[in-house]
C-alpha atoms as a PDB file:
ATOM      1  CA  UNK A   1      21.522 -35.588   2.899  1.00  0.00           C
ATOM      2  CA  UNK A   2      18.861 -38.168   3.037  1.00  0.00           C
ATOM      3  CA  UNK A   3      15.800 -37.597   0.199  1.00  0.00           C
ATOM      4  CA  UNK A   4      12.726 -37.281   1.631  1.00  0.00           C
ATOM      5  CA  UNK A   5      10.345 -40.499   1.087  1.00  0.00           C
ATOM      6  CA  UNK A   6       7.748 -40.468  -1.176  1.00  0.00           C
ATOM      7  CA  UNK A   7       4.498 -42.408  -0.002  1.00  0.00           C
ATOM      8  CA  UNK A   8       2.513 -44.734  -2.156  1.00  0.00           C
ATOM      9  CA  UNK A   9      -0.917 -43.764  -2.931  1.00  0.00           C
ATOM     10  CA  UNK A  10      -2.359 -46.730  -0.890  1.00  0.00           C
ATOM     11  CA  UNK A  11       0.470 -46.120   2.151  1.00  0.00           C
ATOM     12  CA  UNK A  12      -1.093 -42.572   1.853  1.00  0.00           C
ATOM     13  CA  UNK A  13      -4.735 -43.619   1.889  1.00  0.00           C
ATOM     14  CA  UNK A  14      -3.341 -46.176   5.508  1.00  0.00           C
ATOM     15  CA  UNK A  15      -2.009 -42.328   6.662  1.00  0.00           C
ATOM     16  CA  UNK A  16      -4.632 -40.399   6.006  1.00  0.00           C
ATOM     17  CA  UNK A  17      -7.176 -43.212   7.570  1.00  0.00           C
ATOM     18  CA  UNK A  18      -4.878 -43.251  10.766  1.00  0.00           C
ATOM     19  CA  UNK A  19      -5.282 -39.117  11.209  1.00  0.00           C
ATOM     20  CA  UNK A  20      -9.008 -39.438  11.240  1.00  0.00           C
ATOM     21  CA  UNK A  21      -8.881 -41.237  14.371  1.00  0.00           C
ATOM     22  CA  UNK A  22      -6.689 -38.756  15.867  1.00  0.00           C
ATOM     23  CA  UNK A  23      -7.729 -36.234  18.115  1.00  0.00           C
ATOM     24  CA  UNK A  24      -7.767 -32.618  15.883  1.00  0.00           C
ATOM     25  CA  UNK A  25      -6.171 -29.824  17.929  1.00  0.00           C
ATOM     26  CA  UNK A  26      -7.251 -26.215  16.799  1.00  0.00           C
ATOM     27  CA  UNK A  27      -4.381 -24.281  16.539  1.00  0.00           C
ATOM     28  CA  UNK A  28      -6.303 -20.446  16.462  1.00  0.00           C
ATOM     29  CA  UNK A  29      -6.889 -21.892  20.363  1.00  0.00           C
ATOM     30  CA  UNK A  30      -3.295 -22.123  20.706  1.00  0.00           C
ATOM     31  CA  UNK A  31      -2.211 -18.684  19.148  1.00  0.00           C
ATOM     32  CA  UNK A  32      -5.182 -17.541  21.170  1.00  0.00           C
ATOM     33  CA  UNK A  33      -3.830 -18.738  24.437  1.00  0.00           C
ATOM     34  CA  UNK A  34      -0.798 -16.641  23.799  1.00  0.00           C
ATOM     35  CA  UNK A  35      -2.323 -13.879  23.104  1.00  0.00           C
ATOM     36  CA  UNK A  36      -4.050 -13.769  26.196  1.00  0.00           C
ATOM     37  CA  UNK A  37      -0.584 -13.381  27.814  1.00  0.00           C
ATOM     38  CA  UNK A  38       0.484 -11.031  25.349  1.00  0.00           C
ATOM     39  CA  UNK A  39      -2.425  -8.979  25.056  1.00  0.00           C
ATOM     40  CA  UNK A  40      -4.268  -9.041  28.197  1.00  0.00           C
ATOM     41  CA  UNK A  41      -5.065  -5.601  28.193  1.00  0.00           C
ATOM     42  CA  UNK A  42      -6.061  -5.491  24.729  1.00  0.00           C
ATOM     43  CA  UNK A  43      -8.334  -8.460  25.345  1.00  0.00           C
ATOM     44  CA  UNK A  44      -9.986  -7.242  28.191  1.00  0.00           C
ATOM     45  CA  UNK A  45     -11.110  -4.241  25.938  1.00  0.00           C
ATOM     46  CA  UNK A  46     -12.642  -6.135  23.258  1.00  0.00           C
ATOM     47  CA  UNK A  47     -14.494  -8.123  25.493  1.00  0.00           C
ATOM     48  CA  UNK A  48     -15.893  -4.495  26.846  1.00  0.00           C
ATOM     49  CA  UNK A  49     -16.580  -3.349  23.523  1.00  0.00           C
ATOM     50  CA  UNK A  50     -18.982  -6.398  22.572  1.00  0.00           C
ATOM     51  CA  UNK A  51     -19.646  -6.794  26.215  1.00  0.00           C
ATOM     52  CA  UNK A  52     -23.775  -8.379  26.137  1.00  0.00           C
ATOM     53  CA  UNK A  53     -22.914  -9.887  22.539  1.00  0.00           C
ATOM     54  CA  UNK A  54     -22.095 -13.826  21.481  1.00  0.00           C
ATOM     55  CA  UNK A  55     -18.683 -12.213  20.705  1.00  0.00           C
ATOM     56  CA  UNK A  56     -17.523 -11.292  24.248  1.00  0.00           C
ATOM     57  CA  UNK A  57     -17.410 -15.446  25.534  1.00  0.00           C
ATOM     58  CA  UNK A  58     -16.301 -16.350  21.452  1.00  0.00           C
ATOM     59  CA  UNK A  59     -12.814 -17.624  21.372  1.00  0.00           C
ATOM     60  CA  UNK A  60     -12.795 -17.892  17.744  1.00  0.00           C
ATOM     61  CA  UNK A  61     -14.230 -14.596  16.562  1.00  0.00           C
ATOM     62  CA  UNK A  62     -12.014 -12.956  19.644  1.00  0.00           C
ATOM     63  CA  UNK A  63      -8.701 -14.482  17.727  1.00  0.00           C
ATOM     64  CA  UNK A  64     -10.185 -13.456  14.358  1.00  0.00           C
ATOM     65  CA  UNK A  65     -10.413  -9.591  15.725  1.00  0.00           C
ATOM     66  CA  UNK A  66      -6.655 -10.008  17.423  1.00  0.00           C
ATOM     67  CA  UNK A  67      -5.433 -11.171  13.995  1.00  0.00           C
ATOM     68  CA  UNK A  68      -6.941  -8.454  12.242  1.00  0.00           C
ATOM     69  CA  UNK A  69      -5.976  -5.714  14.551  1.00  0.00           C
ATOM     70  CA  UNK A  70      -1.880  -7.284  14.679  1.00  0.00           C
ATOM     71  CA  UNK A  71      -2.666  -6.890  10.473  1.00  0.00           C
ATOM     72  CA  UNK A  72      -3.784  -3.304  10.636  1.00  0.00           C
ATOM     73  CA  UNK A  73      -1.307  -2.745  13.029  1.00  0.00           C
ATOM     74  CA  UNK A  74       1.586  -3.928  10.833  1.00  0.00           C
ATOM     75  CA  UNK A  75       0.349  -2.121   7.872  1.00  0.00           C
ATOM     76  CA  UNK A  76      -0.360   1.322   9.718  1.00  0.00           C
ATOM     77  CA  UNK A  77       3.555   0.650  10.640  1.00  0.00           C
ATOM     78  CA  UNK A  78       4.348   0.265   7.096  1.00  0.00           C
ATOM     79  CA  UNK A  79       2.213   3.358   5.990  1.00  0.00           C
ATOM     80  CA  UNK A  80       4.605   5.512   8.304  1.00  0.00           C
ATOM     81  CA  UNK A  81       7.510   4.030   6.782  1.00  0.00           C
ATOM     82  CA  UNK A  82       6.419   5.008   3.640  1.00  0.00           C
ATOM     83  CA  UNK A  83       5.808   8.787   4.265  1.00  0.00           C
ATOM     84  CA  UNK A  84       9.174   9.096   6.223  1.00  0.00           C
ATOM     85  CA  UNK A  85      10.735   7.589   3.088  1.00  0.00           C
ATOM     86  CA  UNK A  86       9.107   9.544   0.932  1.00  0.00           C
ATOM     87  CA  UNK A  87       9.820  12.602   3.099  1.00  0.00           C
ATOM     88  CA  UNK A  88      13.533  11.674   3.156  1.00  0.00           C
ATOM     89  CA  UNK A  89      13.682  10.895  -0.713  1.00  0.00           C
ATOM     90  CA  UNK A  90      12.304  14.664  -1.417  1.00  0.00           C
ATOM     91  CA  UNK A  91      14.936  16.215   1.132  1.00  0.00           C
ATOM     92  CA  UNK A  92      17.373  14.676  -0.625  1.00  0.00           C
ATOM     93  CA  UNK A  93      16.607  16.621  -3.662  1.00  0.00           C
ATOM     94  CA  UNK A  94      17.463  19.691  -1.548  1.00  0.00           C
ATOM     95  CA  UNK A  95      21.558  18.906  -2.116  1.00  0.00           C
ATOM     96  CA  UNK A  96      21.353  18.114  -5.918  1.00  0.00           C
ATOM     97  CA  UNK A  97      19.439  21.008  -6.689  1.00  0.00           C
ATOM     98  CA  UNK A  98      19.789  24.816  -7.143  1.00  0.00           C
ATOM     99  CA  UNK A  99      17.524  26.418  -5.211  1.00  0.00           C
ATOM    100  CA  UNK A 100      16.196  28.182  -8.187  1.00  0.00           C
ATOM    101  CA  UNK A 101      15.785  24.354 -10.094  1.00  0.00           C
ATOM    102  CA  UNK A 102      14.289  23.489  -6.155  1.00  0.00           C
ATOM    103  CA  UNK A 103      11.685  26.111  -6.355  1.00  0.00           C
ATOM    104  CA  UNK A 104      10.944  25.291 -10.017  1.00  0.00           C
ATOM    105  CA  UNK A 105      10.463  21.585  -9.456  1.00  0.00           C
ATOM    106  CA  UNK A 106       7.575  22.367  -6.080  1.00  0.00           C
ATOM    107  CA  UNK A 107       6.416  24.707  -8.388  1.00  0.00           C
ATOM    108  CA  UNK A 108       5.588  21.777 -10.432  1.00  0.00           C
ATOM    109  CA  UNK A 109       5.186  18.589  -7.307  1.00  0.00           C
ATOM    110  CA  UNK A 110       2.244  17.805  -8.697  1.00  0.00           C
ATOM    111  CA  UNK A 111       3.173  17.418 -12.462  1.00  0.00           C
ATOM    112  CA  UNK A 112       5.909  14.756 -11.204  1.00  0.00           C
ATOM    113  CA  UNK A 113       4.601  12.839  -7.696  1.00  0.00           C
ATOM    114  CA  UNK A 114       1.208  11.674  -7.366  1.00  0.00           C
ATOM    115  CA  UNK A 115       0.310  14.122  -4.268  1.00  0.00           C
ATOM    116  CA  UNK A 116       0.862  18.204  -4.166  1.00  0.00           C
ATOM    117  CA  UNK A 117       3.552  20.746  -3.121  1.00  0.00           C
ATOM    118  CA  UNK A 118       1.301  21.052   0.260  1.00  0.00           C
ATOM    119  CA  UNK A 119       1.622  17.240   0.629  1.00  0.00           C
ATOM    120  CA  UNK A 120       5.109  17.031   0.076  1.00  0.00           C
ATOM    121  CA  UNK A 121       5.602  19.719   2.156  1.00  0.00           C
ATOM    122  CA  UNK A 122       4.465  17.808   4.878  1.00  0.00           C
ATOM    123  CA  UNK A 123       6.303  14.821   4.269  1.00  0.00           C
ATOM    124  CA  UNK A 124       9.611  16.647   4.579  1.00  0.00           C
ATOM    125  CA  UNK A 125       8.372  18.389   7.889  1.00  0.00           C
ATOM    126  CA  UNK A 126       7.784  15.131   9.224  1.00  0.00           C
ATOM    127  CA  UNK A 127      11.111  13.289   8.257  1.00  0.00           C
ATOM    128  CA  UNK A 128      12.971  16.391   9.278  1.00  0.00           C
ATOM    129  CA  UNK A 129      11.083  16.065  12.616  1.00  0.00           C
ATOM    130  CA  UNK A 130      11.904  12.233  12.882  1.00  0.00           C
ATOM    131  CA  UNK A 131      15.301  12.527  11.965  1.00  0.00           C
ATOM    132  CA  UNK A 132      15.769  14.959  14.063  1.00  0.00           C
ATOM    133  CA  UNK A 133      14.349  13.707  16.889  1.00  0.00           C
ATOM    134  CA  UNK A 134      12.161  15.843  17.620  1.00  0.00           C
ATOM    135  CA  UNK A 135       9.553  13.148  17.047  1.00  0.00           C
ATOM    136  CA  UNK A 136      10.809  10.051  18.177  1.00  0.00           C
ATOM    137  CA  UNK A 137      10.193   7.556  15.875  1.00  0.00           C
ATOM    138  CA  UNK A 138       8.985   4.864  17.679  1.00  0.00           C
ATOM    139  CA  UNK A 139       6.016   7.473  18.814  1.00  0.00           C
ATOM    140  CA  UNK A 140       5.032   8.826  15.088  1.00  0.00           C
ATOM    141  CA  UNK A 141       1.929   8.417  14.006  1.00  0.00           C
ATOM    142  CA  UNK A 142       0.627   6.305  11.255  1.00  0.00           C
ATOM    143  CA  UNK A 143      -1.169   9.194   9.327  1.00  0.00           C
ATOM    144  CA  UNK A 144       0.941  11.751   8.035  1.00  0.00           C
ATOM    145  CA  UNK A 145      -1.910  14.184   8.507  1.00  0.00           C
ATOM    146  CA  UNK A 146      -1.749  13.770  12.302  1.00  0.00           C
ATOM    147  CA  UNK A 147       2.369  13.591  12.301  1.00  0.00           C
ATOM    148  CA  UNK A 148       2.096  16.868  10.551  1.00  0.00           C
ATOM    149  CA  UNK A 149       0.074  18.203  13.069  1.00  0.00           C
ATOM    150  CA  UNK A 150       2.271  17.412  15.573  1.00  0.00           C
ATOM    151  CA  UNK A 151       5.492  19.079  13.533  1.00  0.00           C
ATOM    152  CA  UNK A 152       3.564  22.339  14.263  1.00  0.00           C
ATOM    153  CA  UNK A 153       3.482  22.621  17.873  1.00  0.00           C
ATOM    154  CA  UNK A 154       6.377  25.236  19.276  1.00  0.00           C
ATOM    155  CA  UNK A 155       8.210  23.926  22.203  1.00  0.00           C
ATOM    156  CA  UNK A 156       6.051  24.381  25.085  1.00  0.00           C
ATOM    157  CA  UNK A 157       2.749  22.698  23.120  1.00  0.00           C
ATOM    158  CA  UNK A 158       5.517  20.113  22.026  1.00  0.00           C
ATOM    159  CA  UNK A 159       6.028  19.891  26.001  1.00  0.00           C
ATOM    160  CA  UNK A 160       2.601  19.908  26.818  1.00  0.00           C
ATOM    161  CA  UNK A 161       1.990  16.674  24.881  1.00  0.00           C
ATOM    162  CA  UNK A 162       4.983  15.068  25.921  1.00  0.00           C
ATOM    163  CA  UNK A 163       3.495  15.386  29.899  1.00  0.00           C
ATOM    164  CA  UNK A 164       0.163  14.564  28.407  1.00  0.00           C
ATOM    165  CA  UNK A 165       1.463  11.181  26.518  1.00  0.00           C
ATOM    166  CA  UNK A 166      -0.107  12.759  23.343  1.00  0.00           C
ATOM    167  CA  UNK A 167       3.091  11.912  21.217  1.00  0.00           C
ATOM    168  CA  UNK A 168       2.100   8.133  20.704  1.00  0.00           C
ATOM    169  CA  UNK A 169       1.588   6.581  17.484  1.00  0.00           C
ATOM    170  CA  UNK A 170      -2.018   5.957  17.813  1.00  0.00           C
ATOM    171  CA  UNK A 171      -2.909   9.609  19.070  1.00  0.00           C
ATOM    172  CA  UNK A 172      -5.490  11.018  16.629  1.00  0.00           C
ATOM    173  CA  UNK A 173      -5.140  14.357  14.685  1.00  0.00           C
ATOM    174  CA  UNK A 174      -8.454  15.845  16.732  1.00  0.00           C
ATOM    175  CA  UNK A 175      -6.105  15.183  19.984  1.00  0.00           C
ATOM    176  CA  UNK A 176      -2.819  17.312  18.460  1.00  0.00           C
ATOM    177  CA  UNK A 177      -5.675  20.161  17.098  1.00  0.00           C
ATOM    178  CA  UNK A 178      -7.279  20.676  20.382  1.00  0.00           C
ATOM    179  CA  UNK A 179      -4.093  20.571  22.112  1.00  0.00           C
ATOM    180  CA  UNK A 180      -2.884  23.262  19.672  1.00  0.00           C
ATOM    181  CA  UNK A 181      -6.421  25.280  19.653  1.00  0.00           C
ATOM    182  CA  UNK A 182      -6.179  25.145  23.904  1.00  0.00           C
ATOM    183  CA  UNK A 183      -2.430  26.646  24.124  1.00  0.00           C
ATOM    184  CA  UNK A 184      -3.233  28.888  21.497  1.00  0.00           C
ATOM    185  CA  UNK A 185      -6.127  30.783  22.936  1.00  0.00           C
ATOM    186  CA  UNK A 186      -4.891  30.378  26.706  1.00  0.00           C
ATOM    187  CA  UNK A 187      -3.552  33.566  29.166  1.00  0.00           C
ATOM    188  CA  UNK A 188       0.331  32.917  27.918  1.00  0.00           C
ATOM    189  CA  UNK A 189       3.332  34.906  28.767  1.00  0.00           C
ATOM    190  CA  UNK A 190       3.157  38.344  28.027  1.00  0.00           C
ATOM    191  CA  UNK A 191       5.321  38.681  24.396  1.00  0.00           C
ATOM    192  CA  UNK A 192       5.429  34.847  24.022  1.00  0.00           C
ATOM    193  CA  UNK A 193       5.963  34.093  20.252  1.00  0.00           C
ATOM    194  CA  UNK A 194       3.655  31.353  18.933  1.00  0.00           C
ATOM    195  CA  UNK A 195       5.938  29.538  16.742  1.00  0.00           C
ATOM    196  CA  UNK A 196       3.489  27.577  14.865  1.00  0.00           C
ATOM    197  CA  UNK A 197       1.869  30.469  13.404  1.00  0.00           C
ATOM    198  CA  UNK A 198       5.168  32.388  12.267  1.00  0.00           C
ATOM    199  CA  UNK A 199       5.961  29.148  10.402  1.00  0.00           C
ATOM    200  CA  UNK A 200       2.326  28.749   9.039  1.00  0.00           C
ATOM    201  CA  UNK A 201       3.019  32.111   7.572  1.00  0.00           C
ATOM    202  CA  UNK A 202       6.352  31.779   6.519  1.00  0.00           C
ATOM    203  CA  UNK A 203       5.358  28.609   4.711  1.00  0.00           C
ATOM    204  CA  UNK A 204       2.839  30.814   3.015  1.00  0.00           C
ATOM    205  CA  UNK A 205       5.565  33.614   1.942  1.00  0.00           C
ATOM    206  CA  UNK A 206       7.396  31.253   0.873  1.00  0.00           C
ATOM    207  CA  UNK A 207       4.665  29.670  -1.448  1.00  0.00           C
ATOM    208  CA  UNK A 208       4.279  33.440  -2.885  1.00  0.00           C
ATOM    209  CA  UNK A 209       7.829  34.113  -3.519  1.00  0.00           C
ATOM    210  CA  UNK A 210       7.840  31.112  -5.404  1.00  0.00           C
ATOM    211  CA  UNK A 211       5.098  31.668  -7.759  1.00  0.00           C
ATOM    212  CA  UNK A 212       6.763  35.349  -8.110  1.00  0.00           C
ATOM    213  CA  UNK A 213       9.940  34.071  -8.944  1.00  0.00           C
ATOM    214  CA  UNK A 214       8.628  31.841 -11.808  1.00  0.00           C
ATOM    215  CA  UNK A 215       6.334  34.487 -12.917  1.00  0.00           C
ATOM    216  CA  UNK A 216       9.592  37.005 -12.879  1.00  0.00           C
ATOM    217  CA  UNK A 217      11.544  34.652 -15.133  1.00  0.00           C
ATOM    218  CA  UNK A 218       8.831  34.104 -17.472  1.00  0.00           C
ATOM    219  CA  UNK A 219       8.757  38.074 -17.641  1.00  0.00           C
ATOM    220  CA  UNK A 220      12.449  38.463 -18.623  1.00  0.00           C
ATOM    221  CA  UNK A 221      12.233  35.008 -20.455  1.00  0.00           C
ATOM    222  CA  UNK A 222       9.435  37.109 -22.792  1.00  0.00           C
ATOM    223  CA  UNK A 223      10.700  40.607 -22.623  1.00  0.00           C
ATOM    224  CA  UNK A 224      14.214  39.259 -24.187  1.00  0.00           C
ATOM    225  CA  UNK A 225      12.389  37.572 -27.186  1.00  0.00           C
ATOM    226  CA  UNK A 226      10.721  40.969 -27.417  1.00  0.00           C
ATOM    227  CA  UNK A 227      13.892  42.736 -27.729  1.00  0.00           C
ATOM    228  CA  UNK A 228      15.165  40.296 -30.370  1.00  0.00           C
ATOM    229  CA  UNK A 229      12.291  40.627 -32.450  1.00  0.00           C
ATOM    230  CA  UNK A 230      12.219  44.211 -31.884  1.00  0.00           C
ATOM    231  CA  UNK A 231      16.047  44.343 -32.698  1.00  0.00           C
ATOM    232  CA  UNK A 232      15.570  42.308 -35.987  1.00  0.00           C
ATOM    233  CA  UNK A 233      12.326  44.653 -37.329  1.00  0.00           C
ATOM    234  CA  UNK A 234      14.769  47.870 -37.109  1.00  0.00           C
ATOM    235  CA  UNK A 235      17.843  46.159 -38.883  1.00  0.00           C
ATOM    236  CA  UNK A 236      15.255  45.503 -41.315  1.00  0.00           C
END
């Protein structure tokens, strides 16, 4: 392999001089010009927005907005790949655990991970969802607030929002709670079962037979050292 050459200071000073007399191409026109193709659509909507403002006819600023927008866009992304890892990470506790050390160690989420049991909670609904494919997951959401919401619609609502193109990844978590609040409260089937509230109320029984468990154990825990103590005052 050839090295690379190295210029002299003055042959650099010649190359430098020589550029000034070249004609500068912007390159932000460039990437702009492709992302007219691209984003046609998306342009057409930012010129709406600042329709009557300097921005609208602005090239530069226009590019500056794309190039933020691909940014958030890359990080919401990344925020829902970290929820679905973190979902996956606490199911996988599920198989190395009794369910008796499992119960102990939600009891306790928020002594260990940086968010609560309710949080965590919702991170495994939502991997379970996405794995299963129940939410596809090129269509999650990048809140986890919102992909929880959508975890709690029963079939038909789950329906309902498919036919309504509600399960996107930009849909907002107002959009899944009206959709849930409308099929909720409308003239259903006679003896239809609303799924989302027997699991809201599982989840709940669930959270109680938890707390009773531990409190049970620290019973018997404490009524054996009774008995021992009790045992060694009447051998005395």
């Amino acid at each position: 392999m050839t090295a690379p050459r190295t210029r002299t200071k003055s042959a650099l000073k010649e190359f430098l001089a020589d550029e000034e007399d070249v004609p500068v191409f912007d390159q932000r026109a460039t990437e702009f010009a492709s992302h007219i193709v691209v984003d046609g659509s998306l342009l057409d909507s930012i010129r709406e927005i600042f329709a009557g403002t300097p921005v609208a006819t602005d090239d530069v600023r226009l590019q500056q907005i794309l190039d933020v927008r691909a940014e958030v866009q890359k990080n919401w992304s990344d925020a829902r790949d970290s929820f679905l890892s973190i979902g996956r990470a606490l199911l996988s506790l599920e198989s190395i655990l009794s369910k008796l050390e499992y119960q102990k160690l939600r009891y306790g989420t928020d002594r260990i991970f940086p968010f609560s049991d309710a949080t965590a909670t919702q991170f495994r609904q939502i991997a379970r969802a996405v794995d299963s494919g129940r939410i596809p997951y090129d269509r999650c959401p990048g809140s986890y607030g919102t992909a929880y919401q959508i975890t709690l619609l029963d079939d038909y609502q789950l329906k309902v929002a498919n036919e309504r193109d509600l399960i996107r990844p930009n849909v907002t978590r107002r959009e899944i709670s009206l959709l849930r609040q409308e099929i909720k409260y409308q003239a259903a089937t006679p003896g239809r079962i609303d799924r989302s509230v027997l699991q809201e109320e599982r989840n709940n029984l669930r959270k109680k037979q938890q707390r009773l468990q531990i409190e049970l154990e620290q019973v018997a825990t404490r009524l054996s050292e009774l008995e021992s103590l009790l045992g060694d005052i009447t051998a005395e």
